[in-house]
Protein backbone atom coordinates (compact mmCIF):
# COMPACT_ATOMS: atom_id res chain seq x y z
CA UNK A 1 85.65 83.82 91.43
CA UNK A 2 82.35 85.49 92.28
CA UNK A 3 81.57 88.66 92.51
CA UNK A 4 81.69 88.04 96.28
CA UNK A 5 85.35 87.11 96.60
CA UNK A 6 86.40 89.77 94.28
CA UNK A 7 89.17 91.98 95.74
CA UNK A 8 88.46 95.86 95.47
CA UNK A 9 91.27 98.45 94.48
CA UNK A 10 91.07 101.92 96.61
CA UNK A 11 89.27 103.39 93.14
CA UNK A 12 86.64 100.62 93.19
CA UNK A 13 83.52 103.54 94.09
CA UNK A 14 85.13 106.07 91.43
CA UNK A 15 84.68 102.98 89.17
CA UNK A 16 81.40 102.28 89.70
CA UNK A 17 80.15 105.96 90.21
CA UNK A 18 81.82 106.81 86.79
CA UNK A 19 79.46 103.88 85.09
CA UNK A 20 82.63 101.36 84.81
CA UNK A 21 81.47 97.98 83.84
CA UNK A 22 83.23 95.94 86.37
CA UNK A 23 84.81 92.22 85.50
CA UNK A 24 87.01 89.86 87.12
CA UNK A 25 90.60 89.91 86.58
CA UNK A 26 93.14 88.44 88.11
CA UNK A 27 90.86 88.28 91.55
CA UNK A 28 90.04 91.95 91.57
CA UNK A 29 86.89 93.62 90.45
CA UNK A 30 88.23 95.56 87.46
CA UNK A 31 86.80 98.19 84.96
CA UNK A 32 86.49 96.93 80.82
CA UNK A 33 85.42 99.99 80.12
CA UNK A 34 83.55 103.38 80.98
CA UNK A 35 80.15 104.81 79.06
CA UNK A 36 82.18 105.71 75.76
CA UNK A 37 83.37 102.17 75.11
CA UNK A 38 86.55 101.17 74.45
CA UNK A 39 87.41 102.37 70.94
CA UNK A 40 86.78 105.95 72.57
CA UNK A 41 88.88 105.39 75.27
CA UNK A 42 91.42 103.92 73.15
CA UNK A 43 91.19 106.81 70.88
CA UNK A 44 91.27 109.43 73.99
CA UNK A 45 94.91 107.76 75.45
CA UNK A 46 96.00 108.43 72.02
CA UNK A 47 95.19 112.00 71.42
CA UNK A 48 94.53 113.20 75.18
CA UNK A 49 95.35 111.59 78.31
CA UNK A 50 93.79 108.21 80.23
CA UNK A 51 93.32 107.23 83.74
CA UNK A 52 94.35 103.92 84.52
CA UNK A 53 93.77 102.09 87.49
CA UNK A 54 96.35 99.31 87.90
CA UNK A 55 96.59 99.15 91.71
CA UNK A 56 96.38 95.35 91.54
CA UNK A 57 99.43 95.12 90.13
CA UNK A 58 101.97 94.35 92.87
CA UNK A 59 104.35 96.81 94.38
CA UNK A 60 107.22 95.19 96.46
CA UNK A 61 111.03 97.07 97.78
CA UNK A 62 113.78 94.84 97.97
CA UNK A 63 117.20 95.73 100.54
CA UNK A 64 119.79 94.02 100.34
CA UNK A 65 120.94 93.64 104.84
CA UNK A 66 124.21 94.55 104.38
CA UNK A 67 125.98 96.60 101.75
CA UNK A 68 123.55 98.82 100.62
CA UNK A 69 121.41 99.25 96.76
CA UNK A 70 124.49 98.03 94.85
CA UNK A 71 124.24 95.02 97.18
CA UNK A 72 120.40 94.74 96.41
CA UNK A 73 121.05 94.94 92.88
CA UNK A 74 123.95 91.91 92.73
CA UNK A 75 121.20 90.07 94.88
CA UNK A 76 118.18 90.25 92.45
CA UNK A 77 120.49 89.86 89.64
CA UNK A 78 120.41 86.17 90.67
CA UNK A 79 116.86 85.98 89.28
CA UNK A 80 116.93 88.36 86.20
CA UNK A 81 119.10 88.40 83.05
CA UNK A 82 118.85 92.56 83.18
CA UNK A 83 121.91 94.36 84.72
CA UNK A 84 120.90 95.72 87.49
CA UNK A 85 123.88 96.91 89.21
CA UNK A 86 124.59 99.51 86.03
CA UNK A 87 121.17 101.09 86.75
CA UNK A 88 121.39 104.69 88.07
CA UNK A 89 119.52 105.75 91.05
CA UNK A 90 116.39 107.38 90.02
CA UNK A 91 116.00 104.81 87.09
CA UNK A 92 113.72 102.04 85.91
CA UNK A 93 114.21 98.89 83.66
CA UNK A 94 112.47 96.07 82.06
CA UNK A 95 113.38 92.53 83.04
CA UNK A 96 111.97 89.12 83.71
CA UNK A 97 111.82 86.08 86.22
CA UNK A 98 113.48 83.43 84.53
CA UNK A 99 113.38 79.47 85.37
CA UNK A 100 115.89 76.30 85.31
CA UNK A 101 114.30 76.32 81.21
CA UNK A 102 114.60 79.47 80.28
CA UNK A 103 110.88 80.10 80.54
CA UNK A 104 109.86 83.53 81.83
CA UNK A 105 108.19 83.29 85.63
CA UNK A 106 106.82 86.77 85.21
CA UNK A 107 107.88 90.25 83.88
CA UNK A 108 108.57 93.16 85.74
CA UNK A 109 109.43 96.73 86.11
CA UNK A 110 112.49 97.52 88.55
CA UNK A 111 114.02 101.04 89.81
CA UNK A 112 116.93 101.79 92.03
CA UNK A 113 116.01 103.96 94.70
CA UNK A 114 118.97 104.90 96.76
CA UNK A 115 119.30 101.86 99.11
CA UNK A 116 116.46 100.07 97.73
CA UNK A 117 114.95 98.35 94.62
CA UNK A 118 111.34 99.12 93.94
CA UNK A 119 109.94 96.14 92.17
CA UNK A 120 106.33 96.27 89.90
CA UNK A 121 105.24 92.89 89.42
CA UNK A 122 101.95 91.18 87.83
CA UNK A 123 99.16 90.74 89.54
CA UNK A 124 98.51 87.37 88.80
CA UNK A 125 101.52 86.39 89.48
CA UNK A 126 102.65 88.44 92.63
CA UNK A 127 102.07 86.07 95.08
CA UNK A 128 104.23 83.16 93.52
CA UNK A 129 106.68 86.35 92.46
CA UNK A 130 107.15 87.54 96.46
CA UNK A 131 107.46 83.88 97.83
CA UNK A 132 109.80 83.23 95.10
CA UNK A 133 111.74 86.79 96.08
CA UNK A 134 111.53 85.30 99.44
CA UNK A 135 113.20 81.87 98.73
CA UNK A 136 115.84 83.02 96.52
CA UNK A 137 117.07 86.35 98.13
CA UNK A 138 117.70 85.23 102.09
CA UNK A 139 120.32 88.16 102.35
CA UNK A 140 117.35 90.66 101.50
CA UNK A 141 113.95 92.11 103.15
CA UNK A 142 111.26 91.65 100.87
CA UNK A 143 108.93 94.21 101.99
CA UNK A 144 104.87 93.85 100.22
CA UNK A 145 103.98 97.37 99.74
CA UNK A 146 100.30 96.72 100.34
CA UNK A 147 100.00 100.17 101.21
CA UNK A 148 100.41 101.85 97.84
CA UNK A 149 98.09 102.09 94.83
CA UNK A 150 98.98 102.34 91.28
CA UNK A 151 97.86 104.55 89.41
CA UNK A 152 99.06 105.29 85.30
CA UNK A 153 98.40 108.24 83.41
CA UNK A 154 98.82 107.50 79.58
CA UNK A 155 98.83 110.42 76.70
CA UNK A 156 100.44 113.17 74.97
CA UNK A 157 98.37 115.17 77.38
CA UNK A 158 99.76 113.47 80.48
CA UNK A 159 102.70 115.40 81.35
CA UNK A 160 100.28 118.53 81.34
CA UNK A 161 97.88 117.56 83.19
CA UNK A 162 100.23 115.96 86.12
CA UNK A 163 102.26 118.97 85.91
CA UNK A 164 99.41 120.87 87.36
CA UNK A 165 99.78 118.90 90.46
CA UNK A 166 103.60 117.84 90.91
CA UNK A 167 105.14 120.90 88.49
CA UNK A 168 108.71 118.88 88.65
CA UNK A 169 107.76 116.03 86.14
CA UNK A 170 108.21 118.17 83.31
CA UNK A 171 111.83 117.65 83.73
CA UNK A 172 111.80 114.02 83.77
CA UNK A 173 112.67 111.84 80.58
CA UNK A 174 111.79 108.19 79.87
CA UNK A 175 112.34 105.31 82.57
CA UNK A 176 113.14 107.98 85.04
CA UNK A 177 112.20 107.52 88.44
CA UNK A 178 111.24 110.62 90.97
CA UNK A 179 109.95 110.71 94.95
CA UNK A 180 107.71 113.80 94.67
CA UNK A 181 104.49 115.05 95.80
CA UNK A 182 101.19 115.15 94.08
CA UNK A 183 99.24 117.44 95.06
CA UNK A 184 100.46 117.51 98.59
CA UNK A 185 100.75 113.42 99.10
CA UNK A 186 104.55 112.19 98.42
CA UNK A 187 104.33 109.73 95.56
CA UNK A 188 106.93 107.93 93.59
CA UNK A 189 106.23 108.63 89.85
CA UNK A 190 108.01 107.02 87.17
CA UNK A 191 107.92 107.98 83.27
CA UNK A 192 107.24 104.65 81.76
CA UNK A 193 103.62 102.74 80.96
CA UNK A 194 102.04 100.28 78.83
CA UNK A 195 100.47 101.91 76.42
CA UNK A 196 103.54 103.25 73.73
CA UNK A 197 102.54 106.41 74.74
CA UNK A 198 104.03 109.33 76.60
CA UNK A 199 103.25 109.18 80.37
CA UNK A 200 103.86 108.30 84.24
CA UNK A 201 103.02 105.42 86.42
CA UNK A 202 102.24 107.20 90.00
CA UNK A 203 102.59 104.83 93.43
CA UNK A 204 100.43 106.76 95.76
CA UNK A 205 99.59 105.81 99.19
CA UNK A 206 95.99 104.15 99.28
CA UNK A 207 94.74 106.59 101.34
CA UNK A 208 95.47 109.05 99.16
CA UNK A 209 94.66 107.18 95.68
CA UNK A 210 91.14 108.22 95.24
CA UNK A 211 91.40 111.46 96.01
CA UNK A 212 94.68 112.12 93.38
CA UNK A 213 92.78 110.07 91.36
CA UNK A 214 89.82 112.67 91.30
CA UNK A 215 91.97 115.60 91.27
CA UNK A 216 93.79 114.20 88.04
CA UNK A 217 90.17 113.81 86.72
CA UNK A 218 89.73 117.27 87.34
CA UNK A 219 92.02 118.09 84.34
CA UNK A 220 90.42 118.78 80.96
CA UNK A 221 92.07 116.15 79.21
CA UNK A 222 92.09 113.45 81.92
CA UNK A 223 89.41 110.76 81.43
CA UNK A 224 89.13 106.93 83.36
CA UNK A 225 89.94 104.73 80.64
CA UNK A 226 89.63 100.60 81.26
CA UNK A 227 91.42 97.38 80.86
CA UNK A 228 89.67 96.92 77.23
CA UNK A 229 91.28 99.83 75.84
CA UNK A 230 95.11 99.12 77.95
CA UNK A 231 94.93 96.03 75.67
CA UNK A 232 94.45 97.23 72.39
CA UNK A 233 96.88 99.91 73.53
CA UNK A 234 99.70 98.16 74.48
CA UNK A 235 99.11 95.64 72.04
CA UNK A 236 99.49 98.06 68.82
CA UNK A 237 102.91 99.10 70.87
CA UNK A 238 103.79 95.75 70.83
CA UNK A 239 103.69 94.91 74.35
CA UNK A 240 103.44 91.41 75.83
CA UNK A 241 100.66 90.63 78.19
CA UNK A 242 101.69 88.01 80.74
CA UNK A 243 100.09 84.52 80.76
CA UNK A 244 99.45 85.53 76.87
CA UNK A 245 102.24 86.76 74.94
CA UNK A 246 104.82 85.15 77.35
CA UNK A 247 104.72 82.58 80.36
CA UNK A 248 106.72 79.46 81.54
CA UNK A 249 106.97 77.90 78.27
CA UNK A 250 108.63 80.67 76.44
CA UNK A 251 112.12 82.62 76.83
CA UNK A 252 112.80 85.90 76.09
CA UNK A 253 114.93 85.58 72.74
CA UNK A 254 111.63 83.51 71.82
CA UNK A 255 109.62 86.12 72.63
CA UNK A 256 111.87 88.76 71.05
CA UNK A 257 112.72 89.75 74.30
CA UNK A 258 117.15 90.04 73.71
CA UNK A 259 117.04 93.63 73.96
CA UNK A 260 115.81 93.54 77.70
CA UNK A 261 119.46 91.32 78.58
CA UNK A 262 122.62 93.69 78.64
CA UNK A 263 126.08 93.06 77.22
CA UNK A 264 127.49 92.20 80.89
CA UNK A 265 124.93 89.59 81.65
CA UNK A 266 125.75 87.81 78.32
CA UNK A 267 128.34 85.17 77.30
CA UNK A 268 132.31 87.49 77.67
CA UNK A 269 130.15 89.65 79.66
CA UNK A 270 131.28 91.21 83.28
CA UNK A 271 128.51 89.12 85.02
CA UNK A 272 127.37 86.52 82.34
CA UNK A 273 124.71 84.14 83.10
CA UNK A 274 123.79 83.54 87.12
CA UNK A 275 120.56 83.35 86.81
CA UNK A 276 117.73 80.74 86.26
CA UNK A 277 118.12 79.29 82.80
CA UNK A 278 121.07 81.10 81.82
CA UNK A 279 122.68 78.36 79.74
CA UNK A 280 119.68 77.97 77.86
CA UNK A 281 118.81 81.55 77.34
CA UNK A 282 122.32 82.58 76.32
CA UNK A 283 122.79 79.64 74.03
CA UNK A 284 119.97 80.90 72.47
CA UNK A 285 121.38 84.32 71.92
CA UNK A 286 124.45 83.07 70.19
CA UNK A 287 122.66 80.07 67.77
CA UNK A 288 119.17 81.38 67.59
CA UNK A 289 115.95 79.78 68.71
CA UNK A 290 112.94 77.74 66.35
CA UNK A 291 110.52 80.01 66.81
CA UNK A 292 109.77 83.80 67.39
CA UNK A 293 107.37 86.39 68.42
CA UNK A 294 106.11 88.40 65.56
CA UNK A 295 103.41 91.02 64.66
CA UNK A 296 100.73 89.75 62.59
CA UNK A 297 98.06 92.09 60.30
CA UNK A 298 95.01 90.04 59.70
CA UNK A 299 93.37 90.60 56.52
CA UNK A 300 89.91 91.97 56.23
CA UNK A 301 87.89 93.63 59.34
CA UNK A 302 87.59 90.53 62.13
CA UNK A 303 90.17 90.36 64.96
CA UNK A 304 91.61 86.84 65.03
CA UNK A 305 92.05 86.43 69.03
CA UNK A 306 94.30 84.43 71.05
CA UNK A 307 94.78 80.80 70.66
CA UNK A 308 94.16 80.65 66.37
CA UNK A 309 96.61 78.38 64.63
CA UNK A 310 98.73 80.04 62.31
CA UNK A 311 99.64 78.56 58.75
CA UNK A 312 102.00 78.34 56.06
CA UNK A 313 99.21 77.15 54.02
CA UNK A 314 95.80 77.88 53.18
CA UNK A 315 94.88 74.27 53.37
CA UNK A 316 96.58 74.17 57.34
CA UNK A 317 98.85 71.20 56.28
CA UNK A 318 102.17 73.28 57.88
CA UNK A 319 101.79 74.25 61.30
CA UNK A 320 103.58 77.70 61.94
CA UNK A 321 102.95 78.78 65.38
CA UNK A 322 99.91 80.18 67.05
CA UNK A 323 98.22 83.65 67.87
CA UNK A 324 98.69 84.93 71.57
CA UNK A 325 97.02 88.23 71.70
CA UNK A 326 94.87 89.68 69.02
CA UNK A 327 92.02 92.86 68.44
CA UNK A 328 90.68 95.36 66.36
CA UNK A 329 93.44 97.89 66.77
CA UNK A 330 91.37 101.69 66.43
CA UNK A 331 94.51 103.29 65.67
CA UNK A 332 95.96 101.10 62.87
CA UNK A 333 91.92 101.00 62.05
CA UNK A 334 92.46 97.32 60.95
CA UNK A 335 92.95 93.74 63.11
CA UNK A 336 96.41 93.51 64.82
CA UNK A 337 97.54 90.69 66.18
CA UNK A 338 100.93 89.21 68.03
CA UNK A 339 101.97 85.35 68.00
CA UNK A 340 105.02 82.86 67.74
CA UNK A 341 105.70 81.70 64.44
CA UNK A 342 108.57 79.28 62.83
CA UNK A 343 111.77 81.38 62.84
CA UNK A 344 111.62 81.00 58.60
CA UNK A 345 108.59 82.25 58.64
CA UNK A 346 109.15 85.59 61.38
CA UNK A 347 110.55 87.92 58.80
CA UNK A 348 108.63 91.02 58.11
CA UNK A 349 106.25 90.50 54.67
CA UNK A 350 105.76 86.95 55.14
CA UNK A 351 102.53 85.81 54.77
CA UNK A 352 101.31 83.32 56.76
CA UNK A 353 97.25 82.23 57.60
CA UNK A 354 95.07 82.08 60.52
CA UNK A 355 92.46 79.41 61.02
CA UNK A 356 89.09 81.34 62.17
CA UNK A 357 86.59 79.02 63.31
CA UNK A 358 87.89 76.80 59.87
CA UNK A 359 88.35 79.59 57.75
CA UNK A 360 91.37 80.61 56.48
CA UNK A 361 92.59 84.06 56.92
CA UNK A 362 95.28 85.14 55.66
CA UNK A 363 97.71 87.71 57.22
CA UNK A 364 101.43 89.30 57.22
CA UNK A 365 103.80 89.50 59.68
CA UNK A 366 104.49 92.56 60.51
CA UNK A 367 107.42 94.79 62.43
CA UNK A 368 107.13 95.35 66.48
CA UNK A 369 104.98 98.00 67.03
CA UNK A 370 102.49 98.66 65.44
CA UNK A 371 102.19 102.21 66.08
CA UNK A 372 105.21 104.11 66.99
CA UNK A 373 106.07 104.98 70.89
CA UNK A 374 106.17 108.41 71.69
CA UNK A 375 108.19 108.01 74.99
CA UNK A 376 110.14 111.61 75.72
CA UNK A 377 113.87 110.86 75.84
């Protein structure tokens, strides 16, 4: 797209007064990354607290028309493997669009909130993820919350510095869910983010968003921080970056995804399978799968990006898999890398190489995440 066509997110003039070199992605005129570059920022989320401006992302509530949130929940289980009739109100969980393969749609973040779901989807994907929503789920109003802007603030700084403005997130823990006002504007904050750090994801009106925005700014420990330093974050936590890590061609037990599918939507389970691909997916489960997501440590100081065959051999005569998602991770302070490789080859200390422009470089799987998460539970 040009630079014409772009979309703009309510922060687009705080972007570009703070010095934010802008770039396309996913048809919205984005930030990379702020005067300090991206290693800073990284570093900054890590020992402080970032600004993130994900207000493309999409933000859609789902009702059920009769019978209330549990009826919601039953309804959108027909799409996800997650149980979503367990989860509390005032909650949030991980789960994933799944289709007649197995292959994951798109990944997304849901919370019950009283008679309603509150659905965070990808931006990318949204609008094949609402007319999908729309298709499926007849007995629900899919309401587009175009409306709201996203904002997340990432850090072990983060609860501080919101606290200043909405006191009553100190008491929330991890994947909690809260309607409460920031600063005077009612927002829905959960406690949840993609960076393996501590922090809050903030749905604020968009008339509202840059000026929260600039009053979280305001805070000492509260700098922007752009989409070049949310990668490398969420990649050393392990994180899978849609239409990278995972899309149509993989499942989630490929993509080491099992932990996101609860004991009721499995085979004996209360409310096994009933949803796109569920006799693939659950098959899988039981008698494994050929090939799995893994981390990878590149030897030496070069990344090895996205898209580099992986190796059981130095000479590339076995075929392992390929990288999906790969950078210079600041905080390991060495390459990190994710990718699928041959199930025999996806235990931790197996060395396997990358082909780098014909070179061979050889790396290690390594154990999901790279750096520990420091959610508070």
């Amino acid at each position: 797209m040009s630079a014409d066509t772009l979309l703009h997110t309510p922060l687009y003039t705080l972007h570009t007064e703070a010095g934010g070199k802008m770039v396309p992605f996913a048809g919205y005129a984005m930030p990379l990354n702020y005067a300090d570059g991206i290693m800073a920022e990284h570093r900054h989320v890590r020992e402080h607290a970032g600004l993130f401006d994900v207000s493309h992302m999409g933000q859609v509530r789902l009702r059920a028309r009769s019978g209330g949130g549990e009826a919601a929940a039953h309804a959108l289980e027909r799409l996800v493997p997650a149980d979503m009739v367990a989860l509390k109100n005032g909650k949030q969980r991980y789960t994933q669009f799944t289709n007649e393969q197995g292959g994951i749609l798109d990944d997304l973040m849901v919370a019950r909130m009283g008679d309603s779901l509150l659905l965070v989807i990808n931006a990318a994907c949204k609008d094949a993820d609402i007319a999908h929503l729309r298709a499926a789920l007849t007995d629900c109003e899919i309401e587009v919350l175009d409306d709201r802007a996203l904002l997340a603030l990432q850090g072990p700084e983060a609860e501080a510095a919101l606290a200043v403005l909405a006191p009553a997130v100190r008491d929330m823990k991890f994947m909690d869910v809260l309607e409460v006002d920031v600063d005077g504007t009612p927002c829905v904050i959960s406690r949840s983010g993609y960076t393996g750090e501590d922090g809050f994801e903030i749905s604020v009106p968009v008339t509202e968003a840059d000026r929260v925005a600039r009053k979280l700014l305001e805070q000492p420990a509260v700098k922007l921080i752009g989409l070049g330093a949310r990668d490398s974050l969420r990649l050393e936590a392990g994180m899978c970056l849609y239409g990278s890590d995972i899309d149509e061609t993989t499942t989630p037990v490929e993509a080491a995804l099992e932990w996101s599918i609860q004991k009721s939507r499995r085979r004996g389970g209360a409310r096994a399978g009933g949803f796109p691909g569920a006799d693939v997916i659950l098959a899988q489960l039981e008698e494994g799968v050929s090939r799995r997501r893994v981390g990878l440590l590149p030897e030496g100081r070069a990344p090895v990006r996205g898209g580099a065959p992986l190796y059981a051999d130095a000479a590339f005569t076995t075929p392992l898999g390929k990288v999906t998602s790969g950078a210079f991770g600041p905080t390991v302070e060495a390459p990190v890398a994710m990718g699928y490789v041959a199930t025999d080859h996806a235990a931790p200390h197996t060395p396997v190489v990358a082909e780098l422009r014909g070179r061979a470089v050889a790396a290690t799987v390594h154990t999901l995440p790279f750096v520990a998460a420091r959610f508070k539970r």
